[in-house]
C-alpha atoms as a PDB file:
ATOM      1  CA  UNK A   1     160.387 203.768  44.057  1.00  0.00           C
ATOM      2  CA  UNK A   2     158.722 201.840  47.116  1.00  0.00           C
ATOM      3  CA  UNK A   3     157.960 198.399  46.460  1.00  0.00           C
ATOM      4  CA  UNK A   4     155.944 196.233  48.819  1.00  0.00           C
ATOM      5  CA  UNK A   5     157.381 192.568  49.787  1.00  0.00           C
ATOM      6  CA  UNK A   6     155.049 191.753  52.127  1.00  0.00           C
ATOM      7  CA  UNK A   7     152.228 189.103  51.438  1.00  0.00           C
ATOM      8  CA  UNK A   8     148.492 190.380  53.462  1.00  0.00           C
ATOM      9  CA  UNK A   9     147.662 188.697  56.529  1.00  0.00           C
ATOM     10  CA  UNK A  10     144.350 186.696  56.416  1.00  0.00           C
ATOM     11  CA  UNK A  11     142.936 183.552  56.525  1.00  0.00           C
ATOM     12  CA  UNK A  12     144.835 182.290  53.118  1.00  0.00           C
ATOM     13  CA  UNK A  13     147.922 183.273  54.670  1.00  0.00           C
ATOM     14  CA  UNK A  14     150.468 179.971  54.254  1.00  0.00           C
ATOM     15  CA  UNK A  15     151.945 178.834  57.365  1.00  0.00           C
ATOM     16  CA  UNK A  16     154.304 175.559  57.868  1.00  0.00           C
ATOM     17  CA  UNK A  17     151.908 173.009  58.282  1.00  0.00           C
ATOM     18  CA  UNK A  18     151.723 172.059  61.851  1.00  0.00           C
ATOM     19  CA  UNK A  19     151.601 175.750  63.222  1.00  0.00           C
ATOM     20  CA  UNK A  20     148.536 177.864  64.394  1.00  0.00           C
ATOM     21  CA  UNK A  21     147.599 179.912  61.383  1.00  0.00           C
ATOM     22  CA  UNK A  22     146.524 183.532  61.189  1.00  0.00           C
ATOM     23  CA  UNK A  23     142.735 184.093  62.372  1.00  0.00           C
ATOM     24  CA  UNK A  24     141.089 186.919  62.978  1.00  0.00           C
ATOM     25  CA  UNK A  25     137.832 187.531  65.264  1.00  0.00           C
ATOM     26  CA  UNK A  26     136.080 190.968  64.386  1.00  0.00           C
ATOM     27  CA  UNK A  27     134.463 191.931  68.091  1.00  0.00           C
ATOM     28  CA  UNK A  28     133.086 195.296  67.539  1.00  0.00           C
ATOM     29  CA  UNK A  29     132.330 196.720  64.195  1.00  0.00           C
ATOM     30  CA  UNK A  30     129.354 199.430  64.190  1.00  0.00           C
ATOM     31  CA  UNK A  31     127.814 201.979  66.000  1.00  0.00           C
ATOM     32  CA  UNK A  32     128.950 202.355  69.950  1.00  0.00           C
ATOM     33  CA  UNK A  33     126.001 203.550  72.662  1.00  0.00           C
ATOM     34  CA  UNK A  34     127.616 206.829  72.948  1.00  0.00           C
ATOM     35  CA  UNK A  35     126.822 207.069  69.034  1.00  0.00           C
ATOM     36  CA  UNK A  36     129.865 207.005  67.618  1.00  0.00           C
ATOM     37  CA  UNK A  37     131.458 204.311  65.085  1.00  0.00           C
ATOM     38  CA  UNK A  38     134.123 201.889  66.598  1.00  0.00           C
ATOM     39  CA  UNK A  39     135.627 199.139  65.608  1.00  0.00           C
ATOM     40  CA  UNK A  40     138.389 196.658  67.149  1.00  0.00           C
ATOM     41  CA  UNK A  41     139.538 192.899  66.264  1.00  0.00           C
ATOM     42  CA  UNK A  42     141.578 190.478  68.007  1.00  0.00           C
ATOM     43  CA  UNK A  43     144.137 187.921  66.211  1.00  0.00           C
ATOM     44  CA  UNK A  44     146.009 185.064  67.063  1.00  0.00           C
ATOM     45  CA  UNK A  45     148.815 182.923  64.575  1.00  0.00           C
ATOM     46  CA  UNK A  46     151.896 181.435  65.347  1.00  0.00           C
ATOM     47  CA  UNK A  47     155.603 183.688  64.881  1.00  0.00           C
ATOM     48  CA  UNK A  48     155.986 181.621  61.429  1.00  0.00           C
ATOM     49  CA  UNK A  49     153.823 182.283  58.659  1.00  0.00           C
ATOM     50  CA  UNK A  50     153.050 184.579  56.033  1.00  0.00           C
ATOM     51  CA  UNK A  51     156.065 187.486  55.525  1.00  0.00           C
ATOM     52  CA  UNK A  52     157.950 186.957  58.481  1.00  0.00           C
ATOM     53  CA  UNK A  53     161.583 187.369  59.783  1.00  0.00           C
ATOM     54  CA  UNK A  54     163.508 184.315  62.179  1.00  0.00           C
ATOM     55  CA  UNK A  55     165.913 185.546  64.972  1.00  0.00           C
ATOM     56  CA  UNK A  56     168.708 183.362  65.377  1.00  0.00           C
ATOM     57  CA  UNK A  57     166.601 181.326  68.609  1.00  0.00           C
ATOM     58  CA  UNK A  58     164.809 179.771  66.021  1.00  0.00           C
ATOM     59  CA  UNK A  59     167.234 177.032  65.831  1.00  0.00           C
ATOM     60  CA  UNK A  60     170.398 178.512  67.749  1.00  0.00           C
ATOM     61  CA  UNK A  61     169.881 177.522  71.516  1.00  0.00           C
ATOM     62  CA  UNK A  62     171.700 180.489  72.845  1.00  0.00           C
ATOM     63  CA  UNK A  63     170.888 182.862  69.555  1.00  0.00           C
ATOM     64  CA  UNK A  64     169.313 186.530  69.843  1.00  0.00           C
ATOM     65  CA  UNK A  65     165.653 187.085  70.257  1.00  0.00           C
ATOM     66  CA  UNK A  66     163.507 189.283  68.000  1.00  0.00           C
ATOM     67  CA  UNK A  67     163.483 191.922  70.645  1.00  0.00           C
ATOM     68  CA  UNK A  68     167.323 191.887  70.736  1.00  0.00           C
ATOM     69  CA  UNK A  69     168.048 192.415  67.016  1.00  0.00           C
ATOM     70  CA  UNK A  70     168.981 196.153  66.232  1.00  0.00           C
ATOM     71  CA  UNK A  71     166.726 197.955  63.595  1.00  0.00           C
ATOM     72  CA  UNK A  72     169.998 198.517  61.681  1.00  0.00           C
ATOM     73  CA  UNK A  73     170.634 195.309  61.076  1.00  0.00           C
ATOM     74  CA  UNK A  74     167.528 194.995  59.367  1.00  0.00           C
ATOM     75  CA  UNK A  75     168.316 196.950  56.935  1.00  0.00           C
ATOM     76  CA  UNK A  76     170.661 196.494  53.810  1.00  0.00           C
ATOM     77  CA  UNK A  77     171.265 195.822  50.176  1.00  0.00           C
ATOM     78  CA  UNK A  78     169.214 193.793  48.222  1.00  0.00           C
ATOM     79  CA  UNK A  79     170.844 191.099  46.113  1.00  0.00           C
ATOM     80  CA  UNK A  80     168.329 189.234  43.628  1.00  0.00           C
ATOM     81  CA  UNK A  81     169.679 185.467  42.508  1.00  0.00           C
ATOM     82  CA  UNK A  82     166.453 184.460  40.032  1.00  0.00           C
ATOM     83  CA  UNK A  83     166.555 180.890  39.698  1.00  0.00           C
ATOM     84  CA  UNK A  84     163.064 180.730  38.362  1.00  0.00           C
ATOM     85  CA  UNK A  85     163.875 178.715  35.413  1.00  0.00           C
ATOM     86  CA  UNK A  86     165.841 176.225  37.518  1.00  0.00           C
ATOM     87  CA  UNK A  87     163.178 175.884  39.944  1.00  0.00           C
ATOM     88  CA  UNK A  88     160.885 175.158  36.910  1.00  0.00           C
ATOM     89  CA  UNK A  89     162.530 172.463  36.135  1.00  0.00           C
ATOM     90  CA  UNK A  90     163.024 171.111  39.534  1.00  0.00           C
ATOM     91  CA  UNK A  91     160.561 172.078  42.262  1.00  0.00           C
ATOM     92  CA  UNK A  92     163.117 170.726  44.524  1.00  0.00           C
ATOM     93  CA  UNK A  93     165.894 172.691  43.574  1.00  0.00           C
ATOM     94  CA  UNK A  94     168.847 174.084  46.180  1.00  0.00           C
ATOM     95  CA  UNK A  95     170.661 177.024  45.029  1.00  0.00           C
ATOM     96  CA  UNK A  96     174.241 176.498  44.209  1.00  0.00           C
ATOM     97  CA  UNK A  97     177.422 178.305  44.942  1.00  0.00           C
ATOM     98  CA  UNK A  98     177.757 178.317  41.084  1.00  0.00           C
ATOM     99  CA  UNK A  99     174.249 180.655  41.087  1.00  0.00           C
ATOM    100  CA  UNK A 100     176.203 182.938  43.487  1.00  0.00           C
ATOM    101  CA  UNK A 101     178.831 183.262  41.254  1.00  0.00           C
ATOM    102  CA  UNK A 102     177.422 183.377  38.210  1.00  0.00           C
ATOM    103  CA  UNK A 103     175.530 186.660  40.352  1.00  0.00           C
ATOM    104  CA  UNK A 104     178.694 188.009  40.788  1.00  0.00           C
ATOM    105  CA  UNK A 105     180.023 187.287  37.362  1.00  0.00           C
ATOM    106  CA  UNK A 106     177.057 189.944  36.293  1.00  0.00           C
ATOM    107  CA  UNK A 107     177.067 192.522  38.741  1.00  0.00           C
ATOM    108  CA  UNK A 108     180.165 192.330  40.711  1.00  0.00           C
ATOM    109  CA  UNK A 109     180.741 191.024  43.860  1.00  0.00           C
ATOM    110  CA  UNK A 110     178.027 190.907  46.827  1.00  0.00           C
ATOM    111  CA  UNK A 111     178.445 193.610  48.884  1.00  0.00           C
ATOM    112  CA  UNK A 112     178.783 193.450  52.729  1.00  0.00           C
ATOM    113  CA  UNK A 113     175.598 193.675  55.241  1.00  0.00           C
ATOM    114  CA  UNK A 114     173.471 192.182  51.711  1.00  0.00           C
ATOM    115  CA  UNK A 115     170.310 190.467  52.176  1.00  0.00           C
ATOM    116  CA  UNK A 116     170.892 187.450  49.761  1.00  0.00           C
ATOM    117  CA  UNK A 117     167.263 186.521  48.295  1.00  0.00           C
ATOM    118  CA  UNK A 118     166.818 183.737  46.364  1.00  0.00           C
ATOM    119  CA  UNK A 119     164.143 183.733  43.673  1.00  0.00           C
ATOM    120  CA  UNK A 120     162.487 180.874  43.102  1.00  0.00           C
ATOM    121  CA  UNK A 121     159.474 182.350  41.163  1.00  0.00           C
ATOM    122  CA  UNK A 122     157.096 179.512  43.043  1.00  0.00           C
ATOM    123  CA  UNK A 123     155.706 181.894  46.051  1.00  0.00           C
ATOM    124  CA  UNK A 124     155.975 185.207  43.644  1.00  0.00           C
ATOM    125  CA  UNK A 125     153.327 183.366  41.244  1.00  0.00           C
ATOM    126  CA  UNK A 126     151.494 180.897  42.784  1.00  0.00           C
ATOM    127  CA  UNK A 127     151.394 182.394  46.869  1.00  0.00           C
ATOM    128  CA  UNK A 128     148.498 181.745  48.709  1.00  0.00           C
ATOM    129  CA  UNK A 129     147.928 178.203  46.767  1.00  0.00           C
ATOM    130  CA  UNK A 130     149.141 175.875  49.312  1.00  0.00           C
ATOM    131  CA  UNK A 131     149.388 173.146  46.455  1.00  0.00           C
ATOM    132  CA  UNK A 132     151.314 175.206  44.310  1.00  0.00           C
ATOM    133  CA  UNK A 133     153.695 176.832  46.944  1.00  0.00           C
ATOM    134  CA  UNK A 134     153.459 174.201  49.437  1.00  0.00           C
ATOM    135  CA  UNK A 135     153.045 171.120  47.503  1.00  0.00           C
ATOM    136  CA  UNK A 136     150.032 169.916  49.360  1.00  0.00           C
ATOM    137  CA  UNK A 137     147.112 171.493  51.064  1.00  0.00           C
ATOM    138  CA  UNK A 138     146.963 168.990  54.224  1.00  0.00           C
ATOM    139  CA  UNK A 139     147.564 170.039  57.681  1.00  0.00           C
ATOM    140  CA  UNK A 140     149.318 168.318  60.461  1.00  0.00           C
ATOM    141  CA  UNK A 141     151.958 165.987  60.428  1.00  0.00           C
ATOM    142  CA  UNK A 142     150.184 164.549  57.238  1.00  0.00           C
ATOM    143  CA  UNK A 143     151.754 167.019  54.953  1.00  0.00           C
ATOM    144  CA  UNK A 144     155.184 167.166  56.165  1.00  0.00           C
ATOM    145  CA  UNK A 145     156.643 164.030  53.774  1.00  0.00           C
ATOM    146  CA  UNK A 146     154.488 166.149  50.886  1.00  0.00           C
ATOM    147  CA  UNK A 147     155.891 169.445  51.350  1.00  0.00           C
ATOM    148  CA  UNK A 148     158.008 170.125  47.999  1.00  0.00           C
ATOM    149  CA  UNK A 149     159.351 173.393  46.971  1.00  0.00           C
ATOM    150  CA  UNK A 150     163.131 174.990  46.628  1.00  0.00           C
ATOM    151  CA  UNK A 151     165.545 176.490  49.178  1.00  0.00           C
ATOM    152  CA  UNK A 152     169.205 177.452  49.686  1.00  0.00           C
ATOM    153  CA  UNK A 153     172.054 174.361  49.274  1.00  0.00           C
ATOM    154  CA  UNK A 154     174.041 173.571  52.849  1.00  0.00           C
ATOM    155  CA  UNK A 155     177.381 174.838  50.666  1.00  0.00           C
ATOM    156  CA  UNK A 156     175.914 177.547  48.999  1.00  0.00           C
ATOM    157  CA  UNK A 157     175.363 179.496  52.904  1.00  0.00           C
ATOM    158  CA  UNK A 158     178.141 178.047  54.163  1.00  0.00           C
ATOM    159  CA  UNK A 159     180.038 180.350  51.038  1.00  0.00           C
ATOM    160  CA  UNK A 160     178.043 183.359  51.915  1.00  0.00           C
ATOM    161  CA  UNK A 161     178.976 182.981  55.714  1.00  0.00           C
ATOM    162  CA  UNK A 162     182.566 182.088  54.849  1.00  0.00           C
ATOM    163  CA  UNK A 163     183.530 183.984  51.861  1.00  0.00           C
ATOM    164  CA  UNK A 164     180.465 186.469  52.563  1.00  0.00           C
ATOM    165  CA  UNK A 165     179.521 189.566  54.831  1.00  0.00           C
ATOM    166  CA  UNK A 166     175.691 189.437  54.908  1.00  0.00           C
ATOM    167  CA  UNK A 167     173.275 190.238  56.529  1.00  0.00           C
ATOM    168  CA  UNK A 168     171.139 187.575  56.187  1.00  0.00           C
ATOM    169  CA  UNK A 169     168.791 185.150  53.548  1.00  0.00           C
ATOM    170  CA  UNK A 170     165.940 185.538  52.518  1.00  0.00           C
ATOM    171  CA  UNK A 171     163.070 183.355  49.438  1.00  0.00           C
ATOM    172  CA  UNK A 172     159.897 183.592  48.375  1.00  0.00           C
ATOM    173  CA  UNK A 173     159.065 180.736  49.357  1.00  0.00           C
ATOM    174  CA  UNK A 174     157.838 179.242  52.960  1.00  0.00           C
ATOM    175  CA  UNK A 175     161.298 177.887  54.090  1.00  0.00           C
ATOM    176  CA  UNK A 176     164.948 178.830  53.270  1.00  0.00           C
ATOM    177  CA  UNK A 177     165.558 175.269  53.527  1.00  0.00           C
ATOM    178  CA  UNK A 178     164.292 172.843  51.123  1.00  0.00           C
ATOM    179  CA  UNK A 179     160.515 171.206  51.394  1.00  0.00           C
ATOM    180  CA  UNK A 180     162.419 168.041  51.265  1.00  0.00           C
ATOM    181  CA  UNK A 181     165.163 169.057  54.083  1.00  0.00           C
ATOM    182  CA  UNK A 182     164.168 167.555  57.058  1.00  0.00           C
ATOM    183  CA  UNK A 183     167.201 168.565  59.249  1.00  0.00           C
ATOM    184  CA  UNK A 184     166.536 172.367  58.505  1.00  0.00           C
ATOM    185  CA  UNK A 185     170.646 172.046  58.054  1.00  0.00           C
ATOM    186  CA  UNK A 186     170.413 175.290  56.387  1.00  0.00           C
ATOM    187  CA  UNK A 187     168.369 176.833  59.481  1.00  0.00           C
ATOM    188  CA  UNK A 188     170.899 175.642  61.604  1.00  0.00           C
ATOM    189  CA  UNK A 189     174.043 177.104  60.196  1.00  0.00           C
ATOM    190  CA  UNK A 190     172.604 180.175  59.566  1.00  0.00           C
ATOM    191  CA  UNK A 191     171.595 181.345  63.318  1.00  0.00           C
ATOM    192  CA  UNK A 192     174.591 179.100  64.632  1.00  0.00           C
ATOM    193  CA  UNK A 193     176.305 182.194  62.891  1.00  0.00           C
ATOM    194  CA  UNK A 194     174.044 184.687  64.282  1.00  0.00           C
ATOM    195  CA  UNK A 195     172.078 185.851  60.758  1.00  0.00           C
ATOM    196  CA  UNK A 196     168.645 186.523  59.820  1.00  0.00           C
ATOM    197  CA  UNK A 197     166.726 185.078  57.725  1.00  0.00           C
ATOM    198  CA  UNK A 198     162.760 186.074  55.479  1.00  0.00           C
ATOM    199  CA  UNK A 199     160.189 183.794  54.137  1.00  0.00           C
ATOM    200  CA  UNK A 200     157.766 184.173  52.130  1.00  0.00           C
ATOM    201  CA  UNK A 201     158.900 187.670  50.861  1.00  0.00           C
ATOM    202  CA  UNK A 202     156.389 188.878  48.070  1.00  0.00           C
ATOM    203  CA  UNK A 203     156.678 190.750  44.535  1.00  0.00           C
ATOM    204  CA  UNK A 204     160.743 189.455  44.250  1.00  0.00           C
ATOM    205  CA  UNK A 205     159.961 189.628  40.158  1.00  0.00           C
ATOM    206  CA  UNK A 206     159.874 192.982  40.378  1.00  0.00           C
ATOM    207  CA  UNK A 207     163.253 193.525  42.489  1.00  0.00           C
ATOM    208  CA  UNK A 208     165.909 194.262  39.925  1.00  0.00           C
ATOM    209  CA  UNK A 209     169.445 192.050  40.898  1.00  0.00           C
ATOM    210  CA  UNK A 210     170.876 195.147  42.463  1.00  0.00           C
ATOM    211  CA  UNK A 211     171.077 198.664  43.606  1.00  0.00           C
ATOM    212  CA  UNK A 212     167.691 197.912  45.944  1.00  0.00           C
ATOM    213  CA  UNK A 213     167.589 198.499  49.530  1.00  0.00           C
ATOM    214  CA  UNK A 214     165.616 196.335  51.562  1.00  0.00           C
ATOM    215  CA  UNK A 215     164.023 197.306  54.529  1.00  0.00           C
ATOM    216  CA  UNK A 216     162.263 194.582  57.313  1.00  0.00           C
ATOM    217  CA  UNK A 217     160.008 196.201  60.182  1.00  0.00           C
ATOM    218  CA  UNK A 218     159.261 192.920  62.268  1.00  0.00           C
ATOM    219  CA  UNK A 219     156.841 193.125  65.435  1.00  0.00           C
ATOM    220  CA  UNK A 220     159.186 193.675  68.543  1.00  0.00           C
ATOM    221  CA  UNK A 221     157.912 190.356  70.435  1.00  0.00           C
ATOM    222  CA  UNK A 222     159.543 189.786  73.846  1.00  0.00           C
ATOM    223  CA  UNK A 223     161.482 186.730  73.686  1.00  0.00           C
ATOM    224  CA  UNK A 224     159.994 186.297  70.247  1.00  0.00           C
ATOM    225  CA  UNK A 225     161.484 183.450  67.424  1.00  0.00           C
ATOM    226  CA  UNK A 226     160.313 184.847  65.090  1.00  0.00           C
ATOM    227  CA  UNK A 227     157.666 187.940  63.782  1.00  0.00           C
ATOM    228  CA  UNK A 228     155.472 188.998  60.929  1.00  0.00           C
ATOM    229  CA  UNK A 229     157.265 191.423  59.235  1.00  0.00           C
ATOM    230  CA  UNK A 230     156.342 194.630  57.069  1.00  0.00           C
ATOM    231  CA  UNK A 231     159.485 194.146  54.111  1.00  0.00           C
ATOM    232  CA  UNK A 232     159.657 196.641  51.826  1.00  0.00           C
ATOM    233  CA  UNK A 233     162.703 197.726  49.359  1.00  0.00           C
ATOM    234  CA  UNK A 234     164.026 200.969  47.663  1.00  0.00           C
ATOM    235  CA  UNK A 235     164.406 200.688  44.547  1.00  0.00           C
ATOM    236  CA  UNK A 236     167.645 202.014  42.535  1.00  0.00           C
END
């Protein structure tokens, strides 16, 4: 009843496109000159990339650090709204307060401490193509007016955080705001009201819309924006 949500870290993994993406330098791999086998590597990537969790700092000037975020508020019920087929019609697409209610309508209403995921369907199938997830496979400043994929609407968080007890947001995608967003409004509101967020969460089309708990083990960096993160969920 374990089910992995966590994309592997290598050099596929999709980062935004003007950070330092994951490498990895294998140093000793083989016999040692006492005779035994060892091996060790070093790594390097920026916070952002891959399946990782954002502290409020990200974009909150006074927000909480990685370090400073309990472990139990990393934890809590999974809520599922698929929006595949919308997103398949509009790469673009923001989720709407009428997808959270039409949630709701289904399977009651969102309980408190939830992690609200939207499913998009475009990381789930297509993750690591950058052209598929991304929109474009350039690096740099370059790709930024190419980026094109979905993400949560400005009033549809502002409903959860109003209306709402959550615990934070979380897509399978690269960005909880928009590839098009380039005020990261959504970013913004979110840690201005001291939440968590997950990108690029893995395997959502086999989390049911309920009953899952979802459970997110990010590295406890010092001062840290942001961390790769083990997810994982419980499933019902």
């Amino acid at each position: 009843k374990l089910l992995d949500m966590t994309f592997p870290y290598d050099e596929n993994t999709i980062y935004w496109p003007t950070a330092k993406s994951f490498e990895l330098k294998k140093l000793n791999w083989g016999i040692s000159e006492g005779g035994w086998w060892y091996a060790s590597n070093e790594y390097s990537a920026s916070e952002h990339g891959g399946t990782h969790a954002d502290a409020p700092i990200h974009f909150a000037r006074n927000g909480r650090t990685i370090d400073r975020i309990p472990l139990k508020e990393w934890i809590g019920p999974a809520v599922k709204i698929d929006v595949t087929k919308k997103c398949g019609d509009d790469r673009d697409y923001l989720l709407a307060v009428e997808d959270i209610r039409a949630w709701e309508a289904e399977n009651g209403k969102i309980p408190d401490g939830a992690w609200v995921i939207m499913y998009t369907g475009i990381g789930t199938r297509y993750y690591p193509d950058k052209i598929k997830v991304l929109g474009t496979d350039k690096s740099g400043a370059a790709a930024l007016p190419e980026l094109s994929f979905p993400g949560f609407s400005v009033e549809s968080v502002r409903f959860l955080l109003e209306k709402r007890t959550i615990t934070g947001l979380a897509i399978d995608t690269p960005s909880i705001d928009c590839g098009k967003c380039s005020r990261f409004e959504v970013h913004q509101i979110l840690f201005a009201a001291d939440k968590l967020a997950l990108e690029n969460i893995a395997n959502c089309d086999q989390l049911p819309p309920k009953g899952a708990m979802l459970f997110v083990i990010p590295m406890l960096i010092k001062d840290g924006t942001g961390s790769p993160a083990r997810v994982f969920a419980i499933l019902p």
